[in-house]
C-alpha atoms as a PDB file:
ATOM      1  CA  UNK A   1     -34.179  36.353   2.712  1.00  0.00           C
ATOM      2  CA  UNK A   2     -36.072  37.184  -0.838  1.00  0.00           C
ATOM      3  CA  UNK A   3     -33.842  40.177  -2.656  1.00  0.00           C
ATOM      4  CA  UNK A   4     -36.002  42.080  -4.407  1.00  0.00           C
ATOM      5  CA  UNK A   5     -33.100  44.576  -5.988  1.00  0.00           C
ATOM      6  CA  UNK A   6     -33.612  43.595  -9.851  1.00  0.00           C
ATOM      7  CA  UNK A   7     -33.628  45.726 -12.284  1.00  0.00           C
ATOM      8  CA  UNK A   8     -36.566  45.603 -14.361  1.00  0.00           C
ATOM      9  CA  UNK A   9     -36.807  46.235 -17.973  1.00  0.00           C
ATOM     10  CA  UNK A  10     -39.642  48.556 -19.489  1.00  0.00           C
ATOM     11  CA  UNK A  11     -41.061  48.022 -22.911  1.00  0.00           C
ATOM     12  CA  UNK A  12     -41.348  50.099 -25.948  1.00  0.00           C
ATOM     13  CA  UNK A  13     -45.101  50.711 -27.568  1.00  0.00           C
ATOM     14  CA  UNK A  14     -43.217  48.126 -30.279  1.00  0.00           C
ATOM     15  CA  UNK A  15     -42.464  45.588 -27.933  1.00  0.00           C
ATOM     16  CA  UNK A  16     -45.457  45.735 -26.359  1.00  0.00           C
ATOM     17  CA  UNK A  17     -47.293  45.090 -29.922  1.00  0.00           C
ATOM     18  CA  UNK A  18     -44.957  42.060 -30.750  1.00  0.00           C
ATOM     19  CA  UNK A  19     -45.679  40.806 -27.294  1.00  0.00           C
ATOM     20  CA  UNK A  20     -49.606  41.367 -27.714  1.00  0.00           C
ATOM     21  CA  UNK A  21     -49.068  39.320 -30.731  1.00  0.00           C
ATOM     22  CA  UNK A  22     -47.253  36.417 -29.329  1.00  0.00           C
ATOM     23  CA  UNK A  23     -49.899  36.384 -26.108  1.00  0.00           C
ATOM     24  CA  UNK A  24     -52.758  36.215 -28.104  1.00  0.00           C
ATOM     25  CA  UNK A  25     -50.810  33.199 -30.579  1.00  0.00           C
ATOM     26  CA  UNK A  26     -50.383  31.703 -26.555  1.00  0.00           C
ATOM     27  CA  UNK A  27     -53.823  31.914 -25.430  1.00  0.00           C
ATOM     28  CA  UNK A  28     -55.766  30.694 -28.676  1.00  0.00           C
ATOM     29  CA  UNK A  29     -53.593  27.723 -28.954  1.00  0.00           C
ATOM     30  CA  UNK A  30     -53.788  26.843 -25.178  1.00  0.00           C
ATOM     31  CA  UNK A  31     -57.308  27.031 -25.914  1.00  0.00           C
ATOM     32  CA  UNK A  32     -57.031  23.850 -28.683  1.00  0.00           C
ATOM     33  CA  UNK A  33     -55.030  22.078 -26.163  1.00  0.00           C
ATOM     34  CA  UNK A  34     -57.395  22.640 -23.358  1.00  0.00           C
ATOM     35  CA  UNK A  35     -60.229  21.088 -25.842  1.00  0.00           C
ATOM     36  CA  UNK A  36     -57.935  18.114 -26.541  1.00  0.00           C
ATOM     37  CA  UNK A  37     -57.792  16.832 -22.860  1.00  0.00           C
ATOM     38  CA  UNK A  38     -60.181  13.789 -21.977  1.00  0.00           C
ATOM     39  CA  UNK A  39     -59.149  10.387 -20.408  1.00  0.00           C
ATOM     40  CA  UNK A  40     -57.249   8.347 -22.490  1.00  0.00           C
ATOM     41  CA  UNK A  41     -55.277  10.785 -24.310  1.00  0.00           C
ATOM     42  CA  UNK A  42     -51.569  10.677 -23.937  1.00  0.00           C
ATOM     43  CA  UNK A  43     -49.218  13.706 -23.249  1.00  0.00           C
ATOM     44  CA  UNK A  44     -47.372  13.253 -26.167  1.00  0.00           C
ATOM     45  CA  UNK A  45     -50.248  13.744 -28.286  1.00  0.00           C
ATOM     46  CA  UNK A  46     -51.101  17.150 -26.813  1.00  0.00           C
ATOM     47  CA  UNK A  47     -47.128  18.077 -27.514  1.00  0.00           C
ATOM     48  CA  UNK A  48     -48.206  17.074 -30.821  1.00  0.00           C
ATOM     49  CA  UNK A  49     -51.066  19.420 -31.186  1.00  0.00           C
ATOM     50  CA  UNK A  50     -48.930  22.010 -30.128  1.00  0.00           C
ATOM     51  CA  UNK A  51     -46.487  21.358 -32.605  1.00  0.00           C
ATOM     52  CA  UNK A  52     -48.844  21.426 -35.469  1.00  0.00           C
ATOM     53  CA  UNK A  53     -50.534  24.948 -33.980  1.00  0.00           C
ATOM     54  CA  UNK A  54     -46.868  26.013 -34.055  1.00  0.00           C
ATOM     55  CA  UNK A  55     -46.403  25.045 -37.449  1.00  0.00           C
ATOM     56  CA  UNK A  56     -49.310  26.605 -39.166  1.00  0.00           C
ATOM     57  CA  UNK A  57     -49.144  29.819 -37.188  1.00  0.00           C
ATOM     58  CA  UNK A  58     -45.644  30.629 -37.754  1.00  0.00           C
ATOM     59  CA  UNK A  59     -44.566  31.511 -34.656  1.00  0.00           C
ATOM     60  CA  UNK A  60     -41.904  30.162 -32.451  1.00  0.00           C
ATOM     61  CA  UNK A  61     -41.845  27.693 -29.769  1.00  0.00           C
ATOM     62  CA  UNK A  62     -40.533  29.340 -26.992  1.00  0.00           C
ATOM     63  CA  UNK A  63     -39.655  26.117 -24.899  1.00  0.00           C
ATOM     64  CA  UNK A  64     -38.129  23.333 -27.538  1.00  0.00           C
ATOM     65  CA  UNK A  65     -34.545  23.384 -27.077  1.00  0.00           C
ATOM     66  CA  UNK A  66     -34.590  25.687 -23.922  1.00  0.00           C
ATOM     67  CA  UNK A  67     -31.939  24.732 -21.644  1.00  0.00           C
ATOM     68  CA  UNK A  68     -30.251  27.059 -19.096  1.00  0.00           C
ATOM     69  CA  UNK A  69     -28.266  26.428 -16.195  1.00  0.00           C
ATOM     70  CA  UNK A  70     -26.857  23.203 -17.306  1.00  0.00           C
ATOM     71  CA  UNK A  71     -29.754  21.488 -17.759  1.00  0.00           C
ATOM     72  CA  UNK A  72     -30.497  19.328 -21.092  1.00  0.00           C
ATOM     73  CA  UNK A  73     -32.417  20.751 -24.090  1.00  0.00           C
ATOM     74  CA  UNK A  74     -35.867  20.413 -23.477  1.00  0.00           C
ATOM     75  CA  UNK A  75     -37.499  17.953 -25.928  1.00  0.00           C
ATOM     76  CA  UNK A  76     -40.962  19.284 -26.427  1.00  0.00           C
ATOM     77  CA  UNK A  77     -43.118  22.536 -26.855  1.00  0.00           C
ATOM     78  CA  UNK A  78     -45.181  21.699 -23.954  1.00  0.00           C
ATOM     79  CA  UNK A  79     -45.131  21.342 -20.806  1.00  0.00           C
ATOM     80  CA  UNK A  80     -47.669  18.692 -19.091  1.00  0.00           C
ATOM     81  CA  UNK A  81     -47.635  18.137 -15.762  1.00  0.00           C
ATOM     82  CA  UNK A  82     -49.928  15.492 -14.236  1.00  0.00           C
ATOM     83  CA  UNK A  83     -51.397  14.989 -10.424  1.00  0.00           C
ATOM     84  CA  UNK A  84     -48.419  15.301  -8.130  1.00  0.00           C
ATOM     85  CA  UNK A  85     -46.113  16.869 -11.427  1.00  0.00           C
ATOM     86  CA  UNK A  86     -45.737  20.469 -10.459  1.00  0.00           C
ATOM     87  CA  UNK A  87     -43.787  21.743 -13.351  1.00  0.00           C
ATOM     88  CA  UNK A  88     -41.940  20.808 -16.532  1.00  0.00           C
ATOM     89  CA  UNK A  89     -43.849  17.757 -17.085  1.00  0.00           C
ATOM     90  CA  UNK A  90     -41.672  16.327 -20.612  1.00  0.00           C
ATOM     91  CA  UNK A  91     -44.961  15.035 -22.780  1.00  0.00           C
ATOM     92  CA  UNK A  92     -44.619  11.223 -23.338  1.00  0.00           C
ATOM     93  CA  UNK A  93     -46.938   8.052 -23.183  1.00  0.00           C
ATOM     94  CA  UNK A  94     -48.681   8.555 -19.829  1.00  0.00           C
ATOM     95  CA  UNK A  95     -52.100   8.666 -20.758  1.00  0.00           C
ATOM     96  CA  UNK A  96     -54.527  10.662 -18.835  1.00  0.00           C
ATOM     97  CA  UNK A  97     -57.308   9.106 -16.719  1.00  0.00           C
ATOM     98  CA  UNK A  98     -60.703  10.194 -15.004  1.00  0.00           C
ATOM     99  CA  UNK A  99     -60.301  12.551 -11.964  1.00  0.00           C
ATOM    100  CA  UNK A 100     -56.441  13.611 -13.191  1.00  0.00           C
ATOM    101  CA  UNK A 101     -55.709  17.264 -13.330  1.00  0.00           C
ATOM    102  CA  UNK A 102     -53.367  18.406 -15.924  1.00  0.00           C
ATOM    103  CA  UNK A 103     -51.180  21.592 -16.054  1.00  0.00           C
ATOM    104  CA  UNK A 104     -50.368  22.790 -19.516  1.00  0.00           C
ATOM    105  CA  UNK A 105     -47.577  25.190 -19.683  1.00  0.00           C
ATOM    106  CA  UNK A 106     -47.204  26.482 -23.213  1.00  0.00           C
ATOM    107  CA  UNK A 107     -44.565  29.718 -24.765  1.00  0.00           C
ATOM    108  CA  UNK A 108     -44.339  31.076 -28.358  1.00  0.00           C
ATOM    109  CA  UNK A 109     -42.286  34.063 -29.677  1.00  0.00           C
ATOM    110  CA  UNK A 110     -42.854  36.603 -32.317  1.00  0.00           C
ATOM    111  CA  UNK A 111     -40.356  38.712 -34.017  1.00  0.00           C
ATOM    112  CA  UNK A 112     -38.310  37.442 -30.899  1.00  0.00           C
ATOM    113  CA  UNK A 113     -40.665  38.253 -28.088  1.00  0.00           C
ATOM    114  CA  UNK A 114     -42.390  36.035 -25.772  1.00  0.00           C
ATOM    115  CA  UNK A 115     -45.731  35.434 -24.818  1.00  0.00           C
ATOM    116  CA  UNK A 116     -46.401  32.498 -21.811  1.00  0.00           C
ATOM    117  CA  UNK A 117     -49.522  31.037 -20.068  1.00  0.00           C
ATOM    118  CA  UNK A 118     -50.369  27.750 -17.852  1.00  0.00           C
ATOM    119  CA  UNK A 119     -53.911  26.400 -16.965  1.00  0.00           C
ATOM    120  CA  UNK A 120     -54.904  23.728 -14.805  1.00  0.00           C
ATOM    121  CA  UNK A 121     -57.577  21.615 -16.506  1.00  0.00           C
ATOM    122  CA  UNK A 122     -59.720  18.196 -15.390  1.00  0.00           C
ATOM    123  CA  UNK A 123     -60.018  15.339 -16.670  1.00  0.00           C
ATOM    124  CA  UNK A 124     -63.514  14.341 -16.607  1.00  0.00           C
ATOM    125  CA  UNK A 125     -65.044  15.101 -13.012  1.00  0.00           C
ATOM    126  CA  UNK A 126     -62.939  15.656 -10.171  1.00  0.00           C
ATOM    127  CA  UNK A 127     -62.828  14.765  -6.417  1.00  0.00           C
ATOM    128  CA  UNK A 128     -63.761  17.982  -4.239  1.00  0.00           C
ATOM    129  CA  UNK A 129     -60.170  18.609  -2.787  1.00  0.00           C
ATOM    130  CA  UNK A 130     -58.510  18.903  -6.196  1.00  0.00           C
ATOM    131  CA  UNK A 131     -61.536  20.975  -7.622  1.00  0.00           C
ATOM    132  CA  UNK A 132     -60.812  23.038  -4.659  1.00  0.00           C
ATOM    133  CA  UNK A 133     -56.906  23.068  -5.569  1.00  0.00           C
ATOM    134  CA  UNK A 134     -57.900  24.317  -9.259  1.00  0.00           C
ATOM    135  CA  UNK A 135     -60.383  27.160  -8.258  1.00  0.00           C
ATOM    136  CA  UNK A 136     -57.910  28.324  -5.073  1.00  0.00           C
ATOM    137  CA  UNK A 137     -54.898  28.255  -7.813  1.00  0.00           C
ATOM    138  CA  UNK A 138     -56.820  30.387 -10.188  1.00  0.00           C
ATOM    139  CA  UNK A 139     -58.395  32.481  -7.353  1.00  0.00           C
ATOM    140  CA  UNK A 140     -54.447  33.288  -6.356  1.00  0.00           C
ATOM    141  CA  UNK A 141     -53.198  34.084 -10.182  1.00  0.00           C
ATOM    142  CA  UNK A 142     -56.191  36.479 -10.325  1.00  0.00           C
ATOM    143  CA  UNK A 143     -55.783  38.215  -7.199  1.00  0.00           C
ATOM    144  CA  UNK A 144     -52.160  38.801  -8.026  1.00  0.00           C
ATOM    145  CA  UNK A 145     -52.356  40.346 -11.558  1.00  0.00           C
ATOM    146  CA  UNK A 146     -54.848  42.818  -9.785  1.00  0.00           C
ATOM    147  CA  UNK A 147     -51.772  43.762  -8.000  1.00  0.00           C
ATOM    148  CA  UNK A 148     -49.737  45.104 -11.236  1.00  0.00           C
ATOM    149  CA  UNK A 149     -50.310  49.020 -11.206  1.00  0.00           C
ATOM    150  CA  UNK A 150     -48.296  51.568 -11.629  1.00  0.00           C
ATOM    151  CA  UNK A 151     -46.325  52.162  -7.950  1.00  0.00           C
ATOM    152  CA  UNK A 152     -47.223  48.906  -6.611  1.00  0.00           C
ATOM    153  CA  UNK A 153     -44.346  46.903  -4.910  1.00  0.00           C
ATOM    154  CA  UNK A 154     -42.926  43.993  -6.401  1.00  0.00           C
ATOM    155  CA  UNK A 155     -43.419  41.848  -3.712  1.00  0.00           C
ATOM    156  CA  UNK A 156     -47.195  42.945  -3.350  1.00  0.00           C
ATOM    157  CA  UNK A 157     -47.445  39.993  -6.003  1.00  0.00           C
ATOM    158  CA  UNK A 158     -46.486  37.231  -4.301  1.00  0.00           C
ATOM    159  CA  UNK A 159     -48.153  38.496  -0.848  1.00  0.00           C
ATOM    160  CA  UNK A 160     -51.323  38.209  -2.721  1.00  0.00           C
ATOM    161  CA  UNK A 161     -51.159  34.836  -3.773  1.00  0.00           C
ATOM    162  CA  UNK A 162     -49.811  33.406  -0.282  1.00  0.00           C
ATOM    163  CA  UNK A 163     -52.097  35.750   1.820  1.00  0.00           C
ATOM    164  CA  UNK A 164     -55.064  34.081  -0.430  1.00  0.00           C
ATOM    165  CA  UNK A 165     -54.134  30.084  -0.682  1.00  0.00           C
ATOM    166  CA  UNK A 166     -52.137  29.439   2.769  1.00  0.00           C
ATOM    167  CA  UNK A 167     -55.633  29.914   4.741  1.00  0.00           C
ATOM    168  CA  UNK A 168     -57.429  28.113   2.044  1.00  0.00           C
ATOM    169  CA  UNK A 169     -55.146  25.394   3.543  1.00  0.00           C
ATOM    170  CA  UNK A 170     -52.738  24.758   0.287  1.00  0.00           C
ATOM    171  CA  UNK A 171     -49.112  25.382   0.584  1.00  0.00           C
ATOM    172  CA  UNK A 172     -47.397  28.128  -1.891  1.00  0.00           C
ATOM    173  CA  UNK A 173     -43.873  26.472  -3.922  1.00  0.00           C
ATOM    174  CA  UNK A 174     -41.217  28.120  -3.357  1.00  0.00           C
ATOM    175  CA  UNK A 175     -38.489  26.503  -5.341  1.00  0.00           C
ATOM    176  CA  UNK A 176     -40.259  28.173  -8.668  1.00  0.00           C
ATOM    177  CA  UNK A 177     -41.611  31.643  -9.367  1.00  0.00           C
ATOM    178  CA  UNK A 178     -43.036  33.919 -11.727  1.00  0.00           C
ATOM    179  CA  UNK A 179     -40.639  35.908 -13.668  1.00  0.00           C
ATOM    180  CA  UNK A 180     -40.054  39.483 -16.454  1.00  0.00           C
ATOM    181  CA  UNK A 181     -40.505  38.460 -20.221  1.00  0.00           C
ATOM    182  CA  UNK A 182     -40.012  39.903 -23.150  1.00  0.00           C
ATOM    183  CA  UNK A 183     -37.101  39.298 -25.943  1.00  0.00           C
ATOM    184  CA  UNK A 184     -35.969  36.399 -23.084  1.00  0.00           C
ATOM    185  CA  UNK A 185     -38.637  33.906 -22.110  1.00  0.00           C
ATOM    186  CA  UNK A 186     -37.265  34.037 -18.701  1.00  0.00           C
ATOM    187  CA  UNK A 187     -36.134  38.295 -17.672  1.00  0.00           C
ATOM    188  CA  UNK A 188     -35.617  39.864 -14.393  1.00  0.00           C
ATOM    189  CA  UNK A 189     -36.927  40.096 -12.141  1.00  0.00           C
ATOM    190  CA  UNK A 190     -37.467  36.895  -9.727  1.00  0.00           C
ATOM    191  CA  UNK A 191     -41.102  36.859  -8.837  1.00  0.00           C
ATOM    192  CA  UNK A 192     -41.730  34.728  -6.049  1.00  0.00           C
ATOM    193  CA  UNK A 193     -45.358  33.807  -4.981  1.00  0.00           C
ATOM    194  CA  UNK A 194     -45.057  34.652  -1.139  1.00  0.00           C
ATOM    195  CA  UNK A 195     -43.501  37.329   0.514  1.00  0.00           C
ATOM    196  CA  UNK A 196     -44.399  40.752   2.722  1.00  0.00           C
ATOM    197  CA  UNK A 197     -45.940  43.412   1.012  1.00  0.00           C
ATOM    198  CA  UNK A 198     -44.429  46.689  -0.066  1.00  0.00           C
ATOM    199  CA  UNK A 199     -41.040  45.354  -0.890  1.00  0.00           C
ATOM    200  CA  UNK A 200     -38.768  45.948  -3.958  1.00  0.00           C
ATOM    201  CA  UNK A 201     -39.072  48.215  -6.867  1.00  0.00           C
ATOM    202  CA  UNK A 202     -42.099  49.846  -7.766  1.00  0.00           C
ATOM    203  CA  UNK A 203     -44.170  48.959 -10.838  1.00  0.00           C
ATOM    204  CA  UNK A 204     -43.651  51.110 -14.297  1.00  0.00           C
ATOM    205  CA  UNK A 205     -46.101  50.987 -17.196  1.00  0.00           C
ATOM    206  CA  UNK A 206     -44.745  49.041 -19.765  1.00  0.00           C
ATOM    207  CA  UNK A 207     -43.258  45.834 -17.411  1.00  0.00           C
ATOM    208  CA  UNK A 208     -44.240  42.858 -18.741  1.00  0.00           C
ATOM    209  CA  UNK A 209     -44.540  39.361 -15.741  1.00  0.00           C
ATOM    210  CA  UNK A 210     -45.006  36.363 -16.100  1.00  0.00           C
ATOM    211  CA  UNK A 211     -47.212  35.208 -13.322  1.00  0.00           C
ATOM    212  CA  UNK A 212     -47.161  31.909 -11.947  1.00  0.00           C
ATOM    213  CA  UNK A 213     -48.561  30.195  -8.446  1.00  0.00           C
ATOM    214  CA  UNK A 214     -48.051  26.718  -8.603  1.00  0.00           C
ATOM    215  CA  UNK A 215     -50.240  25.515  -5.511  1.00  0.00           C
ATOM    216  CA  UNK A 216     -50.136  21.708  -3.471  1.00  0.00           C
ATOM    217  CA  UNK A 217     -52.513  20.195  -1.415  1.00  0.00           C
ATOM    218  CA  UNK A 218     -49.758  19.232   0.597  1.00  0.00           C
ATOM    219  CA  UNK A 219     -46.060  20.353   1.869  1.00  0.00           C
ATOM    220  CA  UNK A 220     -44.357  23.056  -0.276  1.00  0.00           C
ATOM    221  CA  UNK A 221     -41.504  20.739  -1.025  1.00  0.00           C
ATOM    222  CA  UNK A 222     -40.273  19.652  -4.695  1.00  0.00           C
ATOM    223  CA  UNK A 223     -38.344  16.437  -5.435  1.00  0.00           C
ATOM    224  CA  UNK A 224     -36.923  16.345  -9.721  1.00  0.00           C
ATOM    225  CA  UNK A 225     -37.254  13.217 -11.446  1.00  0.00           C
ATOM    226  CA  UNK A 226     -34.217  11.667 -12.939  1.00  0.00           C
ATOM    227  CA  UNK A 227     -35.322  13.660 -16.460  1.00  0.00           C
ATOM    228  CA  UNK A 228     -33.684  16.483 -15.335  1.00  0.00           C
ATOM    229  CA  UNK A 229     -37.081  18.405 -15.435  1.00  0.00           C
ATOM    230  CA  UNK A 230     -39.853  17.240 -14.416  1.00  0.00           C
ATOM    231  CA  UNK A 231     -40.962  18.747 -10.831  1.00  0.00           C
ATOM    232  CA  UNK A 232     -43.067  16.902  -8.580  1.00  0.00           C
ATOM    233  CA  UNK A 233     -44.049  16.986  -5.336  1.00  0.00           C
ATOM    234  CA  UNK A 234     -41.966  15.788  -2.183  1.00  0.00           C
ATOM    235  CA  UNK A 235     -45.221  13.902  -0.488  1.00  0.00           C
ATOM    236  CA  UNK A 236     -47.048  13.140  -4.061  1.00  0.00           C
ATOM    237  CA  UNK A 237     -49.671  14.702  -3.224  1.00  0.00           C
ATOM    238  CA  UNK A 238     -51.867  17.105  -6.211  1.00  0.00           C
ATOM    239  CA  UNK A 239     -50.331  20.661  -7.350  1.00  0.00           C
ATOM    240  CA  UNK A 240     -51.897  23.128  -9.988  1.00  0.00           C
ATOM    241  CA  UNK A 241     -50.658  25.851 -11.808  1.00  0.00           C
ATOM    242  CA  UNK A 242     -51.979  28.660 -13.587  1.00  0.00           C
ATOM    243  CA  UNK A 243     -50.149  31.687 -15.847  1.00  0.00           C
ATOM    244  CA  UNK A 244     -50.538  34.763 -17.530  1.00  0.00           C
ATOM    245  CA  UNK A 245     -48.392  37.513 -18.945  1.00  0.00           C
ATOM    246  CA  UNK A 246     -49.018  40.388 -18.085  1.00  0.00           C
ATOM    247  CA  UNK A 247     -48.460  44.131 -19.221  1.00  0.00           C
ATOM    248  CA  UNK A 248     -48.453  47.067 -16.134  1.00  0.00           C
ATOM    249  CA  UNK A 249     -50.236  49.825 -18.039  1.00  0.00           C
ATOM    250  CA  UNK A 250     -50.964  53.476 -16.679  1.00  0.00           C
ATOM    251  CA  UNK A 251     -54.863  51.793 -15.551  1.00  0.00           C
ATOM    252  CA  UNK A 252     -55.670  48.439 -15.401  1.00  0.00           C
ATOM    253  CA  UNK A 253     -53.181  45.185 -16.020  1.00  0.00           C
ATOM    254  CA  UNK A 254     -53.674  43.943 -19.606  1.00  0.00           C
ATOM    255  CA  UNK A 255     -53.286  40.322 -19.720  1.00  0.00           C
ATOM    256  CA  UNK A 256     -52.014  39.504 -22.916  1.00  0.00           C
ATOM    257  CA  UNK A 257     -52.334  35.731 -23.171  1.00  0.00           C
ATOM    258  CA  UNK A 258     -55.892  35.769 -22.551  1.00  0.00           C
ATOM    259  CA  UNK A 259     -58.605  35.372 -25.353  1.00  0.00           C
ATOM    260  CA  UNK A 260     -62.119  34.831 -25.321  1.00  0.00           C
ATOM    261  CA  UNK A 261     -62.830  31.763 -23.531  1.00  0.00           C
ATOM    262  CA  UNK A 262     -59.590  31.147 -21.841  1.00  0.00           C
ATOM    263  CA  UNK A 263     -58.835  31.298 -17.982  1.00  0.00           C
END
């Protein structure tokens, strides 16, 4: 049974800016990386972009070195996750080929505060089932922000995104979930991506989620490679993912990794 008793941490008008700052650094450089993909790149040379961006923006990379709950450092700045990867993809030599879809999962911080956004991007054309994948995925991270106003339930979130992609025929992963952020990349609460409505706290102006559907074409279940990381799916079947962080305000959600041109 999903618990939905976290306490939830509300942001100063400071915060917020630092965090505005840090989204927009996120968006603009996912952006670059997005422009990057085409068959025959590897992974490890997007990780390298990102590095560079990093570099000559000054901000923080909010995933190199990361490492809780036993797990090992993380070795990169970037996540990509390819076809069947659903998560933590560790950047490498796999080079990507016509018809792939690629998740790019990307975090800076400035001042100390977080900003974190995925997208789901082709490589050159795709079949119709995973186009379908990408635009359902996207469909679901849209439909859930719309649900952060002020005295919405928590769990309204996730209901949103199942209630959208389980009839589209896609499964909804369980095993990871959106999540808070702000001076921690990862905050309470717990934001899982299915659930009953009207569950759970109610929504405050100045919460700031992460939120995250990762979608498959096939069963819901997640096997990890022997990296420690990577997440892929049990039946290898496709999964995307899509992002945003997002601030409740007293009207509308303000998404504050997204730019001009972005997802």
């Amino acid at each position: 049974m999903l618990s939905y008793g976290q306490r939830i941490p509300v942001k100063t008008r400071a915060e917020v800016e630092k965090m505005r700052e840090a989204g927009r650094q996120v968006g603009e450089i996912l952006l670059e990386l997005r422009a990057l993909v085409r068959p025959g790149l590897t992974t490890e040379q997007l990780d390298r972009h990102a590095r560079k961006a990093i570099a000559e923006r000054g901000v923080t990379s909010s995933f190199l070195g990361y490492g809780p709950h036993g797990l090992p450092a993380y070795p990169a700045v970037l996540c990509v996750s390819v076809n069947d990867e659903i998560v933590h993809g560790i950047p490498g030599g796999r080079t990507l080929e016509e018809g792939d879809i690629v998740s790019l999962d990307f975090g800076v911080s400035v001042d100390g505060w977080h900003g974190d956004s995925a997208v789901t991007t082709r490589v050159g054309e795709l079949d119709a089932e995973r186009q379908h994948l990408v635009d359902v995925t996207h469909e679901s991270l849209d439909r859930a922000i719309e649900e952060l106003r002020p005295g919405r339930r928590l769990s309204d979130i996730g209901h949103a995104v199942q209630s959208f992609v389980e009839p589209e025929g896609f499964s909804v992963v369980r095993d990871f979930a959106g999540h808070g952020i702000g001076s921690e990349m990862h905050e309470a609460p717990w934001i899982p991506n299915y659930g009953a409505r009207g569950r759970g706290p109610r929504l405050k102006a100045g919460m700031v989620f992460a939120i995250e559907p990762m979608v498959n074409v096939g069963v819901p279940d997640v096997e990890i490679l022997d990296d420690e990381w990577t997440a892929v799916t049990a039946d290898g079947l496709p999964s995307a993912h899509f992002e945003h962080t997002v601030l409740v305000t007293d009207d509308a959600p303000e998404v504050l990794t997204r730019v001009a041109g972005s997802h």
